[in-house]
N, C-alpha and C. Protein backbone atom coordinates (compact mmCIF):
# COMPACT_ATOMS: atom_id res chain seq x y z
N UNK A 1 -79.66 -225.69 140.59
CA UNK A 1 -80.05 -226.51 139.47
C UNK A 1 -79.20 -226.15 138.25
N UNK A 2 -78.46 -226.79 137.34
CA UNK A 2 -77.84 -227.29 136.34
C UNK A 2 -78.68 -226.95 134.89
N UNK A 3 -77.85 -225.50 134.33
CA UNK A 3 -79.35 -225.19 133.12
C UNK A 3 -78.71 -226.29 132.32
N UNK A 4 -79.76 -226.69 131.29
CA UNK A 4 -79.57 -228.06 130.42
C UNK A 4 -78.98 -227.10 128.80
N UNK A 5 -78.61 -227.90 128.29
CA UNK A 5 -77.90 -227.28 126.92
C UNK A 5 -78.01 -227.73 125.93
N UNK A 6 -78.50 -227.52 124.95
CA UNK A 6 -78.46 -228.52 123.67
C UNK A 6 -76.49 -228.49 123.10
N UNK A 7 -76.28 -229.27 122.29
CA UNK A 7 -75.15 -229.53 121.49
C UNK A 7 -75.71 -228.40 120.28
N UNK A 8 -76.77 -228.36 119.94
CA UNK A 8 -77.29 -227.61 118.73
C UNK A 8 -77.37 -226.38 119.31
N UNK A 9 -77.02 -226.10 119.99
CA UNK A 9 -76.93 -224.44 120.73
C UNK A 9 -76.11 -223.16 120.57
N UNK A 10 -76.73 -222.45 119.27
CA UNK A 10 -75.85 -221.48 118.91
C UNK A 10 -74.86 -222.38 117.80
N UNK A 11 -74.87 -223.24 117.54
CA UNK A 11 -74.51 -224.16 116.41
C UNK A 11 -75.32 -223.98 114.68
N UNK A 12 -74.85 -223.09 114.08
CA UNK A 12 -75.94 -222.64 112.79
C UNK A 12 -75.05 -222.41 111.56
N UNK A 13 -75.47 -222.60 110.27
CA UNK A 13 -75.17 -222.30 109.28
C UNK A 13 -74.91 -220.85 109.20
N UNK A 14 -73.28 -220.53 108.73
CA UNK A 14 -73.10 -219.11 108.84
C UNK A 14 -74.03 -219.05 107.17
N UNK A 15 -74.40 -219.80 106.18
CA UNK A 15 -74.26 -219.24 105.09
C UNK A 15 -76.43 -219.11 104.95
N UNK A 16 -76.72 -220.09 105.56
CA UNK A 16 -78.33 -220.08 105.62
C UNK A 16 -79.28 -219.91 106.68
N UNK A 17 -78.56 -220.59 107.51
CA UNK A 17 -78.89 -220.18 109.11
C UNK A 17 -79.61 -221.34 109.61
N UNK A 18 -79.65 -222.72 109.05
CA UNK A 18 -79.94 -223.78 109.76
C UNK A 18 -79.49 -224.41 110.31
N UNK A 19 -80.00 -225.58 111.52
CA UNK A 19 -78.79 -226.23 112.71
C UNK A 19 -79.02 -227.44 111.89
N UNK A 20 -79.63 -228.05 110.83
CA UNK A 20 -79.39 -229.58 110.69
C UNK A 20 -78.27 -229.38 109.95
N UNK A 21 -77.11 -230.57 110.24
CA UNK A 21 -76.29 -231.11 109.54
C UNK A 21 -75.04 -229.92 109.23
N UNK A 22 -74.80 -229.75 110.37
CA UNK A 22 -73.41 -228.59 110.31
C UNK A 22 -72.50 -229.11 110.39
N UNK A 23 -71.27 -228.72 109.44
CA UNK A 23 -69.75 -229.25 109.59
C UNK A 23 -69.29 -228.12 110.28
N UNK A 24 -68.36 -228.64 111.22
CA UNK A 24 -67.88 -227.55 112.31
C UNK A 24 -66.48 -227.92 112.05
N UNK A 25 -65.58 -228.95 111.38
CA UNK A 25 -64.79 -229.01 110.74
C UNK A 25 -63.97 -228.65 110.31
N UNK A 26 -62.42 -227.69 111.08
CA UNK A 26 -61.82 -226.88 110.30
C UNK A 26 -62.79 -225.39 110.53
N UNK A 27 -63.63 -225.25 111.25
CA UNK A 27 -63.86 -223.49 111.36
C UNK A 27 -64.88 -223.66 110.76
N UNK A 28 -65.76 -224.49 109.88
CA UNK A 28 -66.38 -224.23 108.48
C UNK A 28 -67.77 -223.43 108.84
N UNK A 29 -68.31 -224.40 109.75
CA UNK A 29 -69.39 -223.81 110.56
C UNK A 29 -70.20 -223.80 109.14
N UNK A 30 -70.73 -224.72 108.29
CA UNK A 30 -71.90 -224.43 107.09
C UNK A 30 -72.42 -225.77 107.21
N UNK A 31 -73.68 -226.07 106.61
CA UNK A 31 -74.91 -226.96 106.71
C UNK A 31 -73.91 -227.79 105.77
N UNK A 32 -74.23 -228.87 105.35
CA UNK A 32 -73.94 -230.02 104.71
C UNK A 32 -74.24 -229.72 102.69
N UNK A 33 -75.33 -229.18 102.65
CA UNK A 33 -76.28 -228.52 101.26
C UNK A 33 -75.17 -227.77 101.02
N UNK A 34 -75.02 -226.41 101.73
CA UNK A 34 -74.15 -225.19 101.64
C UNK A 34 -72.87 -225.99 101.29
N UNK A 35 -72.18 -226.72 101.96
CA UNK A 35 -70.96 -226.82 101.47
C UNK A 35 -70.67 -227.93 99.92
N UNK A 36 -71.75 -228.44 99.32
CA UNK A 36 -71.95 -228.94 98.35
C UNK A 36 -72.16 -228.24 97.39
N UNK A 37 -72.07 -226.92 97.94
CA UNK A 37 -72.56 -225.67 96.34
C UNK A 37 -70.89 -224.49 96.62
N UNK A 38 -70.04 -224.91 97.92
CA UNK A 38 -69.20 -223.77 98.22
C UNK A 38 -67.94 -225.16 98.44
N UNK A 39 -67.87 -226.09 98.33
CA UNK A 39 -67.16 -226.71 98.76
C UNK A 39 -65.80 -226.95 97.68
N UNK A 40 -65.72 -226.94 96.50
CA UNK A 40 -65.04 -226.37 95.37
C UNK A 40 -64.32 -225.08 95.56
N UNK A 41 -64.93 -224.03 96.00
CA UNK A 41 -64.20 -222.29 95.95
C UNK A 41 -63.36 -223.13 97.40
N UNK A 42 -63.56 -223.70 97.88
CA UNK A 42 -62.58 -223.73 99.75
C UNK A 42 -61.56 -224.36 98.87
N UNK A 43 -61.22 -225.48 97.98
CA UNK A 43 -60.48 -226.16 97.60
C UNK A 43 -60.77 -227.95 98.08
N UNK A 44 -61.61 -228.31 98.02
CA UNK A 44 -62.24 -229.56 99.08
C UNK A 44 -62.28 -230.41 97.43
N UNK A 45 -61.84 -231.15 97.18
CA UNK A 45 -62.15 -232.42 95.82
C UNK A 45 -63.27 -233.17 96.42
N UNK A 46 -64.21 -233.38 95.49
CA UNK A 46 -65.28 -234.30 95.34
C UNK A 46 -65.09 -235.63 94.55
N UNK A 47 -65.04 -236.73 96.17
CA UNK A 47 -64.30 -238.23 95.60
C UNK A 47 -65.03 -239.45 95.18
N UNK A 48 -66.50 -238.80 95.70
CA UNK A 48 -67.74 -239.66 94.92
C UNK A 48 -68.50 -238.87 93.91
């Protein structure tokens, strides 16, 4: 039998530790929130 796997598996915010809404993007591996408060220090421009 075939163990089943989530996509969200071991998939976590290095900076908070939650699985909703992770950018995996380039290495980033941080929640969506997190990179709206760190996304400036990476060098990322905010276009809206």
């Amino acid at each position: 039998m075939v163990k089943k796997t989530s996509i969200l598996n071991g998939v976590r915010c290095r900076r908070c530790g939650t699985n909703r809404g992770v950018i995996r993007a380039y290495g980033l591996d941080i929640c969506r929130r997190c990179f709206r408060d760190v996304g400036t220090d990476l060098h990322f421009k905010k276009y809206t």
